[in-house]
C-alpha atoms as a PDB file:
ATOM      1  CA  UNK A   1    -112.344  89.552-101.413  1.00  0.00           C
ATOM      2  CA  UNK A   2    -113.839  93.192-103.200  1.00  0.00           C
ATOM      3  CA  UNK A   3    -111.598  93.373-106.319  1.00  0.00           C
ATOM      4  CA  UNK A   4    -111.107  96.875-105.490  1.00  0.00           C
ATOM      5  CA  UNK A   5    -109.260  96.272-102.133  1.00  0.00           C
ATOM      6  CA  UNK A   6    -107.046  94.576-103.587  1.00  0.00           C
ATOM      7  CA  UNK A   7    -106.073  97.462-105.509  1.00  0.00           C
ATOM      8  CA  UNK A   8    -106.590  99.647-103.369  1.00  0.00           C
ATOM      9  CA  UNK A   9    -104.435  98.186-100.901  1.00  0.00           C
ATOM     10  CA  UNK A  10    -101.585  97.649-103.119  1.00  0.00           C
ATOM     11  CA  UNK A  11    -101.557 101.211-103.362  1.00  0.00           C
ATOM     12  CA  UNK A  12    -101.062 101.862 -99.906  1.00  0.00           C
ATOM     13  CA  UNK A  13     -98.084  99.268 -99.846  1.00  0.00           C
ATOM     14  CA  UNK A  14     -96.884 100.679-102.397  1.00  0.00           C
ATOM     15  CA  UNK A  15     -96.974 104.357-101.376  1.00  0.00           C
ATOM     16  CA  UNK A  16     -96.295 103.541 -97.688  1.00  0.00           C
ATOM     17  CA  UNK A  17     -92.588 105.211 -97.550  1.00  0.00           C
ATOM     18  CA  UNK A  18     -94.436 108.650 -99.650  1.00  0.00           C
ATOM     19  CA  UNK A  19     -97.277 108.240 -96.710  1.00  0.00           C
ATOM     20  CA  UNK A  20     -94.496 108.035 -93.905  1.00  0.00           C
ATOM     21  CA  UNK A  21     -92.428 110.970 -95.464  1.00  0.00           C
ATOM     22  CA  UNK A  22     -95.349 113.371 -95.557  1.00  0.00           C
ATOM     23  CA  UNK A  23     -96.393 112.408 -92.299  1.00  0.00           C
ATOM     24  CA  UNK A  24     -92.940 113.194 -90.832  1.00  0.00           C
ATOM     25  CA  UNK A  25     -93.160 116.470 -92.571  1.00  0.00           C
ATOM     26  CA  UNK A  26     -96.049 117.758 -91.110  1.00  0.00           C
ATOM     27  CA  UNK A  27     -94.580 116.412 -87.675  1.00  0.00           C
ATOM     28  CA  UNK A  28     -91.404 117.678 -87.807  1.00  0.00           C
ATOM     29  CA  UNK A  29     -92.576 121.150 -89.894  1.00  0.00           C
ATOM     30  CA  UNK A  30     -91.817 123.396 -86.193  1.00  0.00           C
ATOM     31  CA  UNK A  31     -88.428 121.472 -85.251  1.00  0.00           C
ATOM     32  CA  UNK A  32     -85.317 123.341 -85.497  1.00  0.00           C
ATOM     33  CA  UNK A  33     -82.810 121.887 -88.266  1.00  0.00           C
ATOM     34  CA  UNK A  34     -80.293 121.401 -85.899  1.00  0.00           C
ATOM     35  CA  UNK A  35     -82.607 119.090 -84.004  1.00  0.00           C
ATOM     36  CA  UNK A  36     -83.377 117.632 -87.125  1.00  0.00           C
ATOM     37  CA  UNK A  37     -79.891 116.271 -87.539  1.00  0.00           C
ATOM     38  CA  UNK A  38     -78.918 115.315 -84.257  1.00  0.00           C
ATOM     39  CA  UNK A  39     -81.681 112.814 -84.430  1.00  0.00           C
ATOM     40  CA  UNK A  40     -81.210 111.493 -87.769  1.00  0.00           C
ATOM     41  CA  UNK A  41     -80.952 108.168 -86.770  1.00  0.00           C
ATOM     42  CA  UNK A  42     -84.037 108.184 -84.779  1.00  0.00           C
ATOM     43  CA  UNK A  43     -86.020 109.775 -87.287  1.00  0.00           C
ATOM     44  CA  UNK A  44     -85.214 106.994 -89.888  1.00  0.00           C
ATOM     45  CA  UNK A  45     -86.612 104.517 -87.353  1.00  0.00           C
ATOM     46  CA  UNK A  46     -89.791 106.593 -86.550  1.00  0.00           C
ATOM     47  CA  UNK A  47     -90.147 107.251 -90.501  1.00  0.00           C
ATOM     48  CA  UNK A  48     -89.571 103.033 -91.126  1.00  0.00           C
ATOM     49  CA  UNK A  49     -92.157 102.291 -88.502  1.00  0.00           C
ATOM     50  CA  UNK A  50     -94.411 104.250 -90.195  1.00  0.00           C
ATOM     51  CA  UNK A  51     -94.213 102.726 -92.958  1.00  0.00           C
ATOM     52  CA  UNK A  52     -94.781  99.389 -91.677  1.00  0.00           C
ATOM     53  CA  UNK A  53     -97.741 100.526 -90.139  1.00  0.00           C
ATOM     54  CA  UNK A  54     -98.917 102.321 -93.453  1.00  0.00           C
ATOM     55  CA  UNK A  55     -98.021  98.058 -95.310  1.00  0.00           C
ATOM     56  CA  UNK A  56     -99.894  96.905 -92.077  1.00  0.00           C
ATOM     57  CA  UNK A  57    -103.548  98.852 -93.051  1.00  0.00           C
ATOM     58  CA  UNK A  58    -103.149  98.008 -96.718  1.00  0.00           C
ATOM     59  CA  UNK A  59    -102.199  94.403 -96.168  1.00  0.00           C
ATOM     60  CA  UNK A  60    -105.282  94.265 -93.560  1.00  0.00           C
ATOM     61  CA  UNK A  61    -107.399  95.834 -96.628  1.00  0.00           C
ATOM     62  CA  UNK A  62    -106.483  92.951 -99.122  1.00  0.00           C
ATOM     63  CA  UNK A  63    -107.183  90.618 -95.946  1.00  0.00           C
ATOM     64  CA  UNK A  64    -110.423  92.134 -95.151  1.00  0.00           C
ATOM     65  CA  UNK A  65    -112.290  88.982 -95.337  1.00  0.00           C
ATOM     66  CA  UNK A  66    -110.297  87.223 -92.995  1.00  0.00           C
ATOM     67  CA  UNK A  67    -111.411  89.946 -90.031  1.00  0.00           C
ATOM     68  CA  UNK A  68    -109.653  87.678 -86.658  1.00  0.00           C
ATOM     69  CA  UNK A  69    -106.132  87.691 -88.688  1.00  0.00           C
ATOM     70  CA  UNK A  70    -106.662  91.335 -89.377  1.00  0.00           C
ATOM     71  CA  UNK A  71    -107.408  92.466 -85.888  1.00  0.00           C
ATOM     72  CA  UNK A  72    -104.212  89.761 -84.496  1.00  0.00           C
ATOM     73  CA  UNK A  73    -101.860  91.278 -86.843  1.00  0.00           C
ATOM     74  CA  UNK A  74    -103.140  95.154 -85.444  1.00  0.00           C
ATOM     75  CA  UNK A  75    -103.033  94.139 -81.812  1.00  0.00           C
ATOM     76  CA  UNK A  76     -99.616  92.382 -82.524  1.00  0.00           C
ATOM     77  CA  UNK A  77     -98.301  95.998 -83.954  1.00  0.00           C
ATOM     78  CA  UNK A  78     -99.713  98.014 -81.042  1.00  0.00           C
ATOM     79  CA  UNK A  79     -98.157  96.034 -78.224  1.00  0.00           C
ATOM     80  CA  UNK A  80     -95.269  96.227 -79.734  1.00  0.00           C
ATOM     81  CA  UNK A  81     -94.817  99.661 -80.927  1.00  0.00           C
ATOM     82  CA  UNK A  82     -96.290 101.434 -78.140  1.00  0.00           C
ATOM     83  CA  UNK A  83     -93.876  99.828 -75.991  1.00  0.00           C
ATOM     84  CA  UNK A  84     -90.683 100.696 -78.419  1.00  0.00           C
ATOM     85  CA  UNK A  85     -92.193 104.059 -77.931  1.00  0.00           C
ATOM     86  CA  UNK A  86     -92.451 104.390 -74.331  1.00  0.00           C
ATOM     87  CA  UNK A  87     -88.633 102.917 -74.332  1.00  0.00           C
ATOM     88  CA  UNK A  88     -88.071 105.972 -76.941  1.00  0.00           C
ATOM     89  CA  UNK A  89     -89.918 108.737 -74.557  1.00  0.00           C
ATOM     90  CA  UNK A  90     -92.311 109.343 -77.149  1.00  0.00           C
ATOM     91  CA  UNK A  91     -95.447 111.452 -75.452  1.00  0.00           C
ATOM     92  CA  UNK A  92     -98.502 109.125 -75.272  1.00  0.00           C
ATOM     93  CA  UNK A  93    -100.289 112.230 -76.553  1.00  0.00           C
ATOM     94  CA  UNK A  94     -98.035 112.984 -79.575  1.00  0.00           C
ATOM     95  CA  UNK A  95     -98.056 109.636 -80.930  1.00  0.00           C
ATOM     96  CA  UNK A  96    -101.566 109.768 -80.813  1.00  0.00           C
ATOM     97  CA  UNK A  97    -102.211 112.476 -82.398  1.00  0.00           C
ATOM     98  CA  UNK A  98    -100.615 111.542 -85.518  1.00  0.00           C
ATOM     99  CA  UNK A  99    -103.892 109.402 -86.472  1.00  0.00           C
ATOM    100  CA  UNK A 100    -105.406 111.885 -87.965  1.00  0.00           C
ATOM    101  CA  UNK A 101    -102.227 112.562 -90.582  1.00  0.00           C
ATOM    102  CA  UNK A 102    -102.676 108.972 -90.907  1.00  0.00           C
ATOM    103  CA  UNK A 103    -105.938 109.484 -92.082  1.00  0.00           C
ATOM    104  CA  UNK A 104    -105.917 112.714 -93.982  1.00  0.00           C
ATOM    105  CA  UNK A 105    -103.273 110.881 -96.173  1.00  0.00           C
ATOM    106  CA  UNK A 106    -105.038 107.437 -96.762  1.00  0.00           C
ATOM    107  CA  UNK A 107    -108.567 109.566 -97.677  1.00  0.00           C
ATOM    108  CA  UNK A 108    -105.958 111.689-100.437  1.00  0.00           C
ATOM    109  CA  UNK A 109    -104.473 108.191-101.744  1.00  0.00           C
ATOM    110  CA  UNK A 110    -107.746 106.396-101.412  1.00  0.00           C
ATOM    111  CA  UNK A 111    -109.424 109.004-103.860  1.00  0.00           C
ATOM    112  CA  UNK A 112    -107.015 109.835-105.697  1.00  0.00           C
ATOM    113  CA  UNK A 113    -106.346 106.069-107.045  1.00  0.00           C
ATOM    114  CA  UNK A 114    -110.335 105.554-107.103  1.00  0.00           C
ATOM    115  CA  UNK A 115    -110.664 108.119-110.142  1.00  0.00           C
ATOM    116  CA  UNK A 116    -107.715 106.185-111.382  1.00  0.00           C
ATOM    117  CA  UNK A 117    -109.190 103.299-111.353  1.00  0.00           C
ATOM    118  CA  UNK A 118    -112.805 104.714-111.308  1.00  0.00           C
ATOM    119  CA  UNK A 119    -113.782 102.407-108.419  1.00  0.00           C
ATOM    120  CA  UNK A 120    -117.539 103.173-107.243  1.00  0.00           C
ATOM    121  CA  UNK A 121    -117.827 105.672-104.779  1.00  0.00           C
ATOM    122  CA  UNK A 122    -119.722 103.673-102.409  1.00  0.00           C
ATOM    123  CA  UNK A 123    -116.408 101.320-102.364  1.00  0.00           C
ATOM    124  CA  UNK A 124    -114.268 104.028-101.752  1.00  0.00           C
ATOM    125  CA  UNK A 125    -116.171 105.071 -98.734  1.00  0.00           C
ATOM    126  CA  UNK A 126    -116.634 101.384 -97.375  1.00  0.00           C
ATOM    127  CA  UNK A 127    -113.019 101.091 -97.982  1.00  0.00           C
ATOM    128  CA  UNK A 128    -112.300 104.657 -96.018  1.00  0.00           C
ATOM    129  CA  UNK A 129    -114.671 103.606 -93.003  1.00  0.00           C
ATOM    130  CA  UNK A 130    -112.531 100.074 -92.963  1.00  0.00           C
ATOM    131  CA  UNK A 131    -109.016 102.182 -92.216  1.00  0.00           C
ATOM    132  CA  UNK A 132    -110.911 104.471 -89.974  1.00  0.00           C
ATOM    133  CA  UNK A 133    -112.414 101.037 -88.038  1.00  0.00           C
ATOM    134  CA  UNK A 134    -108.474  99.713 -88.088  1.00  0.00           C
ATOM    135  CA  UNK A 135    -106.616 103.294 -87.342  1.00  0.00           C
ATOM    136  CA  UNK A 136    -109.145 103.394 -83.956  1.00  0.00           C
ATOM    137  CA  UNK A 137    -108.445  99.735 -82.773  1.00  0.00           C
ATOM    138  CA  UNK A 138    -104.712 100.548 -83.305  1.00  0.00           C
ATOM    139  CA  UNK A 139    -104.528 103.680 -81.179  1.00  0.00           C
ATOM    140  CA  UNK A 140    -106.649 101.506 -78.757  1.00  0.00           C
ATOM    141  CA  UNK A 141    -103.849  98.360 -79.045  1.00  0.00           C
ATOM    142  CA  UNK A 142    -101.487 101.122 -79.323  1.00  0.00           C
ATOM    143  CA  UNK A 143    -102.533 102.896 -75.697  1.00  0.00           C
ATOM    144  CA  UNK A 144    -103.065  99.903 -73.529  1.00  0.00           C
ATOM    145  CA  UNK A 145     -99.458  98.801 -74.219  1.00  0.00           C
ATOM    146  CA  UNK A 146     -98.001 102.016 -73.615  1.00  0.00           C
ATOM    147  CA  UNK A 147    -100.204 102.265 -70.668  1.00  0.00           C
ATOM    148  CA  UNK A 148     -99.665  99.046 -69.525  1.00  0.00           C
ATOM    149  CA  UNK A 149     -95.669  98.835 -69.728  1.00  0.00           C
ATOM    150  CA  UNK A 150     -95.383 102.681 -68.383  1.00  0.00           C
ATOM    151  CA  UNK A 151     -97.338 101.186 -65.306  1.00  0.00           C
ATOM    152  CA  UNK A 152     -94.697  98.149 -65.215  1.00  0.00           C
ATOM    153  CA  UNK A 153     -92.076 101.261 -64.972  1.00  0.00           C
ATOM    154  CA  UNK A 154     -93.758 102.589 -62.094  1.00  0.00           C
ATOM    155  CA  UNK A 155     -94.422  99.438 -60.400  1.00  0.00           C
ATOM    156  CA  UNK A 156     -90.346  98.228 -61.044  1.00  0.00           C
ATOM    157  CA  UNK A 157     -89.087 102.104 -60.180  1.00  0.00           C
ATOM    158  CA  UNK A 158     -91.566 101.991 -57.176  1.00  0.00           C
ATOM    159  CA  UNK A 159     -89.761  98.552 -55.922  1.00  0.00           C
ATOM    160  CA  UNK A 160     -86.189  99.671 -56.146  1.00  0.00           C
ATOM    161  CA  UNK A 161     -87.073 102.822 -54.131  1.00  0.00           C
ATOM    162  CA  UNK A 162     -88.363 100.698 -51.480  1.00  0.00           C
ATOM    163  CA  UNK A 163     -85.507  98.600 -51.662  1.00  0.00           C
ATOM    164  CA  UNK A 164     -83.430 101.437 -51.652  1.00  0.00           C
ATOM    165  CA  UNK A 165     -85.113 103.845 -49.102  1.00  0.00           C
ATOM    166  CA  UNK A 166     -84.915 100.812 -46.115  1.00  0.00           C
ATOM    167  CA  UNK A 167     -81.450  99.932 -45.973  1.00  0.00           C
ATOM    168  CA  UNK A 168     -80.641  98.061 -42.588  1.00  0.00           C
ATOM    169  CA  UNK A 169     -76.726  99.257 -42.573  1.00  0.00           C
ATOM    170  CA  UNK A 170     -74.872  97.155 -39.775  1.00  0.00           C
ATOM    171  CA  UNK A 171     -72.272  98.788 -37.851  1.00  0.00           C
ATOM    172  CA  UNK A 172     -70.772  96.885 -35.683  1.00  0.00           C
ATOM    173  CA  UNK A 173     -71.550  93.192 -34.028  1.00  0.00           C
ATOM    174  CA  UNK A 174     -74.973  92.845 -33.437  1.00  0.00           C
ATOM    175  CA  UNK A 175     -75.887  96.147 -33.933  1.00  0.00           C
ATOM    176  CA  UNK A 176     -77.257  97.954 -36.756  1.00  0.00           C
ATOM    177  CA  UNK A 177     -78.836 101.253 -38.456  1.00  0.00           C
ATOM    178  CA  UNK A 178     -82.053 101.914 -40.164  1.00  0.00           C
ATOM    179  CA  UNK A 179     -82.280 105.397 -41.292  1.00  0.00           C
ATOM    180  CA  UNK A 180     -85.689 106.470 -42.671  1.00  0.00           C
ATOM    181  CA  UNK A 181     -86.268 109.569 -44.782  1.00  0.00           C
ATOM    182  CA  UNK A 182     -88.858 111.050 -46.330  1.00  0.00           C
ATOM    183  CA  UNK A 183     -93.038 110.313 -46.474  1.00  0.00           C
ATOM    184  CA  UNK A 184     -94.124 106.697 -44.557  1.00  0.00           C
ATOM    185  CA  UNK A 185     -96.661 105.806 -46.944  1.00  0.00           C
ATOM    186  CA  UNK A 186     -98.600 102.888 -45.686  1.00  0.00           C
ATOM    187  CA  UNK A 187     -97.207 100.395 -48.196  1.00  0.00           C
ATOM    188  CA  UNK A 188     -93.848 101.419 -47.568  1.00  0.00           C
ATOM    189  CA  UNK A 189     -93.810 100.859 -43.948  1.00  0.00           C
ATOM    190  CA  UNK A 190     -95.057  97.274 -44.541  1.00  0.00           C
ATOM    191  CA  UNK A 191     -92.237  96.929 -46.896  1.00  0.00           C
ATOM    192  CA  UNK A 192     -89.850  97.917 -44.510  1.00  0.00           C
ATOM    193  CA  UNK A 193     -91.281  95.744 -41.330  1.00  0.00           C
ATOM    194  CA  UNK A 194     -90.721  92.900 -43.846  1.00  0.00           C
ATOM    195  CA  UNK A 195     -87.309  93.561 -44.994  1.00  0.00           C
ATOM    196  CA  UNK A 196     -86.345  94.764 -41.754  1.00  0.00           C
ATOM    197  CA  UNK A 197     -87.115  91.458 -40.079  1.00  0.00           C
ATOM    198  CA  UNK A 198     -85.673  89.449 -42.996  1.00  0.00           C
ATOM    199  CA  UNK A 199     -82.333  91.662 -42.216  1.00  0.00           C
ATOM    200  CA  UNK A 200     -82.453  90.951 -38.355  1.00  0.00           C
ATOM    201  CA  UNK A 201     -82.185  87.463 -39.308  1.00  0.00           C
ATOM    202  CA  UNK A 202     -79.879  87.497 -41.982  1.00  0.00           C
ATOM    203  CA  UNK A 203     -77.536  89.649 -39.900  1.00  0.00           C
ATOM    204  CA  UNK A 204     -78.606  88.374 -36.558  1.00  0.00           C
ATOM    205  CA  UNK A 205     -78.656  91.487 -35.158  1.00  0.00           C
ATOM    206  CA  UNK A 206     -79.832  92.013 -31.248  1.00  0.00           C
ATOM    207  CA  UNK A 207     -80.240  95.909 -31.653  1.00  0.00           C
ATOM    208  CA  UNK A 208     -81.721  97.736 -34.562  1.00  0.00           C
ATOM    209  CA  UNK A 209     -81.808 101.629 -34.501  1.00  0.00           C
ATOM    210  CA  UNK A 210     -84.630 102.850 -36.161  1.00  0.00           C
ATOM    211  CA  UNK A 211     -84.030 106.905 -37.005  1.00  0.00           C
ATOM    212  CA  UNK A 212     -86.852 108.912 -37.458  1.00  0.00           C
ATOM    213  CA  UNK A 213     -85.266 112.051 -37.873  1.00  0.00           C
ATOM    214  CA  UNK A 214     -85.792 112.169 -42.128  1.00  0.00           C
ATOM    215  CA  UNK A 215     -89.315 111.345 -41.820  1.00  0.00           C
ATOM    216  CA  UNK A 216     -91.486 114.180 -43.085  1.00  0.00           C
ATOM    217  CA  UNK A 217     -94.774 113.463 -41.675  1.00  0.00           C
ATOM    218  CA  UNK A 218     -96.580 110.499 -39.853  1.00  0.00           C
ATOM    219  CA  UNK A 219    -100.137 109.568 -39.608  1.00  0.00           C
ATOM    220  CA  UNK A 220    -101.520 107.788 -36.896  1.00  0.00           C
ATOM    221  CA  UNK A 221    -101.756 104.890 -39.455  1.00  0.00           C
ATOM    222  CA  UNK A 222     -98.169 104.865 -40.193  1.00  0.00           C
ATOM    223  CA  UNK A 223     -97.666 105.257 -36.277  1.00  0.00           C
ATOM    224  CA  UNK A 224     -99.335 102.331 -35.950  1.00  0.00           C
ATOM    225  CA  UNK A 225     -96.926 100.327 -38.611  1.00  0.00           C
ATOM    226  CA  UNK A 226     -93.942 102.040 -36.960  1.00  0.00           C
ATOM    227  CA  UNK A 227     -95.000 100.219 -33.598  1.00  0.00           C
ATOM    228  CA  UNK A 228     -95.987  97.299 -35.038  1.00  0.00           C
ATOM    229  CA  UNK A 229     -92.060  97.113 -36.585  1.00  0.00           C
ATOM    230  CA  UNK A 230     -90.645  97.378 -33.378  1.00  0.00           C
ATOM    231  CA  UNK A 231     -92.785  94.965 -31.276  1.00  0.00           C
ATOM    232  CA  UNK A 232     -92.453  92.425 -33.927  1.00  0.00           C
ATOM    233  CA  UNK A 233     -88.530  92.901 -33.445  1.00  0.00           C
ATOM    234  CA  UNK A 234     -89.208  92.676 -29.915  1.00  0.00           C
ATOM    235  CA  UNK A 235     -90.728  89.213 -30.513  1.00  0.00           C
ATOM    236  CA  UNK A 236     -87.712  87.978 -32.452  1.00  0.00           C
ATOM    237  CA  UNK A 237     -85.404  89.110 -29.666  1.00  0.00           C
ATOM    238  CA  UNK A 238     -84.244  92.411 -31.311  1.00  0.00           C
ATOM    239  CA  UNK A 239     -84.132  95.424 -29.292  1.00  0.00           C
ATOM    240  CA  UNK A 240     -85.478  97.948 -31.122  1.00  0.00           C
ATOM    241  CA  UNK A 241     -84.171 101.886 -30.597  1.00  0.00           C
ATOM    242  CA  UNK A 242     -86.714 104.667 -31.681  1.00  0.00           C
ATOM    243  CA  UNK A 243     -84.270 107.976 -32.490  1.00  0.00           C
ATOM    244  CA  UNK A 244     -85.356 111.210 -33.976  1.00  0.00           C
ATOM    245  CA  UNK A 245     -88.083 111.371 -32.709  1.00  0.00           C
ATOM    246  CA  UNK A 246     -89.594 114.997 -33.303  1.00  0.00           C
ATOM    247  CA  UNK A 247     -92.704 116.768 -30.917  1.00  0.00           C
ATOM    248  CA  UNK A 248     -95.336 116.018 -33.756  1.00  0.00           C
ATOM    249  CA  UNK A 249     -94.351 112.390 -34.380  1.00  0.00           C
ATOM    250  CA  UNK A 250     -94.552 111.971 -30.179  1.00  0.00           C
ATOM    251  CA  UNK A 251     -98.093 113.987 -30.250  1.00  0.00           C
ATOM    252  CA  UNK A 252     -99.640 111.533 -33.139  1.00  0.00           C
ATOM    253  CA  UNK A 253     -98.091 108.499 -30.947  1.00  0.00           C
ATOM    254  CA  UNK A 254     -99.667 109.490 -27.923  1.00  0.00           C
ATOM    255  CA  UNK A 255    -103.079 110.653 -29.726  1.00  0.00           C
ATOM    256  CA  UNK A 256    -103.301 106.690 -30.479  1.00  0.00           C
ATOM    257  CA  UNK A 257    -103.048 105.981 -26.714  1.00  0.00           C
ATOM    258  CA  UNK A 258     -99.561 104.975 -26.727  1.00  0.00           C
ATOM    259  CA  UNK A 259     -97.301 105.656 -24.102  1.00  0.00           C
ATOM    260  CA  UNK A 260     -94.055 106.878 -25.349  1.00  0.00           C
ATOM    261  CA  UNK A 261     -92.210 106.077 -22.265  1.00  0.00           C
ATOM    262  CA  UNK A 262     -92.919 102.132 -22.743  1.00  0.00           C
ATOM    263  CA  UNK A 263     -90.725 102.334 -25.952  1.00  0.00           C
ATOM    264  CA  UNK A 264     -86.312 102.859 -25.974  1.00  0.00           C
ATOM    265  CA  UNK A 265     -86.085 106.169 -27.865  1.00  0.00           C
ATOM    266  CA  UNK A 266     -82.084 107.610 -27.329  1.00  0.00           C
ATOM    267  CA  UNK A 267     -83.121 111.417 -28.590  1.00  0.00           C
ATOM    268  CA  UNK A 268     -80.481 112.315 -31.590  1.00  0.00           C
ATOM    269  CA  UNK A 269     -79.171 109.287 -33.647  1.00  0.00           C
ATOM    270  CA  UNK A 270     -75.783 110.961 -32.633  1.00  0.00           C
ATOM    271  CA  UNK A 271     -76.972 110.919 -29.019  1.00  0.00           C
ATOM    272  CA  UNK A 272     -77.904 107.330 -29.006  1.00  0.00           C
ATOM    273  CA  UNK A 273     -74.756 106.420 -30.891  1.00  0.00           C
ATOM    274  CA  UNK A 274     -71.980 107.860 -28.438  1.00  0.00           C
ATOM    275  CA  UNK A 275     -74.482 105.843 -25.142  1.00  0.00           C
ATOM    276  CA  UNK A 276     -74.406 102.483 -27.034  1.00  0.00           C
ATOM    277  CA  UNK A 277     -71.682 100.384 -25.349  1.00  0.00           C
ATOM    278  CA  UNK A 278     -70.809  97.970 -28.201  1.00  0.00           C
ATOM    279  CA  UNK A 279     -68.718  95.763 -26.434  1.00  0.00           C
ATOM    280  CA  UNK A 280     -71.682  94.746 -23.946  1.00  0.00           C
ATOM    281  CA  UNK A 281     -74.169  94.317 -27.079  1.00  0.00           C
END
């Protein structure tokens, strides 16, 4: 190990809370003081992690020899502080752009303590182009896990709306209510055919209404799915009741060749309601 990492990354550790405060200043320099001390708390955390990140480059300076431990411990900090900040709803963007502050102030320190010392320049530059080499792998490491656990937030909110948006609400014996609203995405009608079935079971259930009336739009490719659902309650012994049924959803069924008259449709979900006879069901 260079001599003059060493001290130059001592410096850094040792000037990491000055680093983190001047960085904060410059971040916070347009905030309103009010906002300022509502978030106190927070800003002691944000100003502590920087700080640890500032110890992290100047510890990975003195370690520069050992390049795979370096590169573990920078991965290691970006998974897990660009998921504490997607938890905090901390802009991808923002975050990022705080590199260069992270830089500006590391150049300052690293020449500054290089006169000091009177460490060679070429040093001092090999030594700059080392925290440049680290600061771009972290924002990298830093990214991907923000990226990769705000696409786990998607994926997990995406799943609860399904579960949500396909409720099969029994209402009386044997009989029971699936209201759909909103756009029948492709995915989401396959969900449905699979928890719907799964339901008929569960509940055993001989009639299923199936209302139509909250569906925005549907393709001929969600037409398709929306047969598909009720022959395949058809073939579990479910009869299946289309309802809400509006002139464009009846034009894109016939378009694919299908003859609305072959399926049970009862108009309004009101309509079909009052004609049920639940005591014959």
């Amino acid at each position: 190990m260079d001599k003059y990492y060493e001290v130059l990354g001592q410096r850094v550790i040792d000037d990491k809370y000055l680093i983190a405060e001047l960085i904060n200043e410059e971040v916070m320099k347009d905030s309103e003081p009010d906002d300022m001390v509502q978030n106190e708390q927070f800003i002691k955390q944000v100003i502590e992690a920087r700080a640890g990140f500032v110890e992290l480059l100047g510890t990975s300076l003195i370690n520069s020899c050992d390049e795979k431990k370096v590169y573990e411990a920078i991965d290691s900090w970006g998974f897990a502080t660009g998921r504490y900040f997607l938890e905090a709803n901390m802009m991808l963007d923002a975050a990022l752009a705080e590199s260069s502050l992270y830089r500006k102030h590391l150049a300052k320190l690293i020449r500054s303590e290089g006169k000091l010392q009177s460490i060679p320049m070429e040093t001092l530059f090999d030594a700059m182009e080392f925290f440049h080499t680290l600061l771009d792998h972290a924002m990298y490491s830093y990214s991907s896990a923000y990226i990769d656990a705000y696409q786990e937030r998607l994926t997990a909110a995406r799943q609860e709306f399904f579960e949500l948006s396909a409720p099969v609400v029994p209402i009386a014996d044997k009989v029971a209510i699936l209201p759909l609203v909103g756009d029948l995405e492709i995915d989401r009608v396959q969900f449905i055919l699979e928890k719907t079935l799964t339901a008929a079971n569960k509940l055993r259930i001989s009639t299923l209404v199936i209302d139509l009336s909250g569906v925005v739009k549907v393709d001929s490719m969600v037409a398709e799915q929306i047969i598909k659902i009720v022959q395949a309650l058809n073939m579990v012994g479910v009869k299946a009741i289309l309802t809400g049924i509006r002139s464009e959803i009846a034009i894109t069924l016939s378009q694919l060749g299908i003859d609305t008259r072959s399926l049970v449709t009862g108009g309004s979900l009101k309509q079909t309601l009052e004609k049920l006879d639940f005591t014959k069901l």
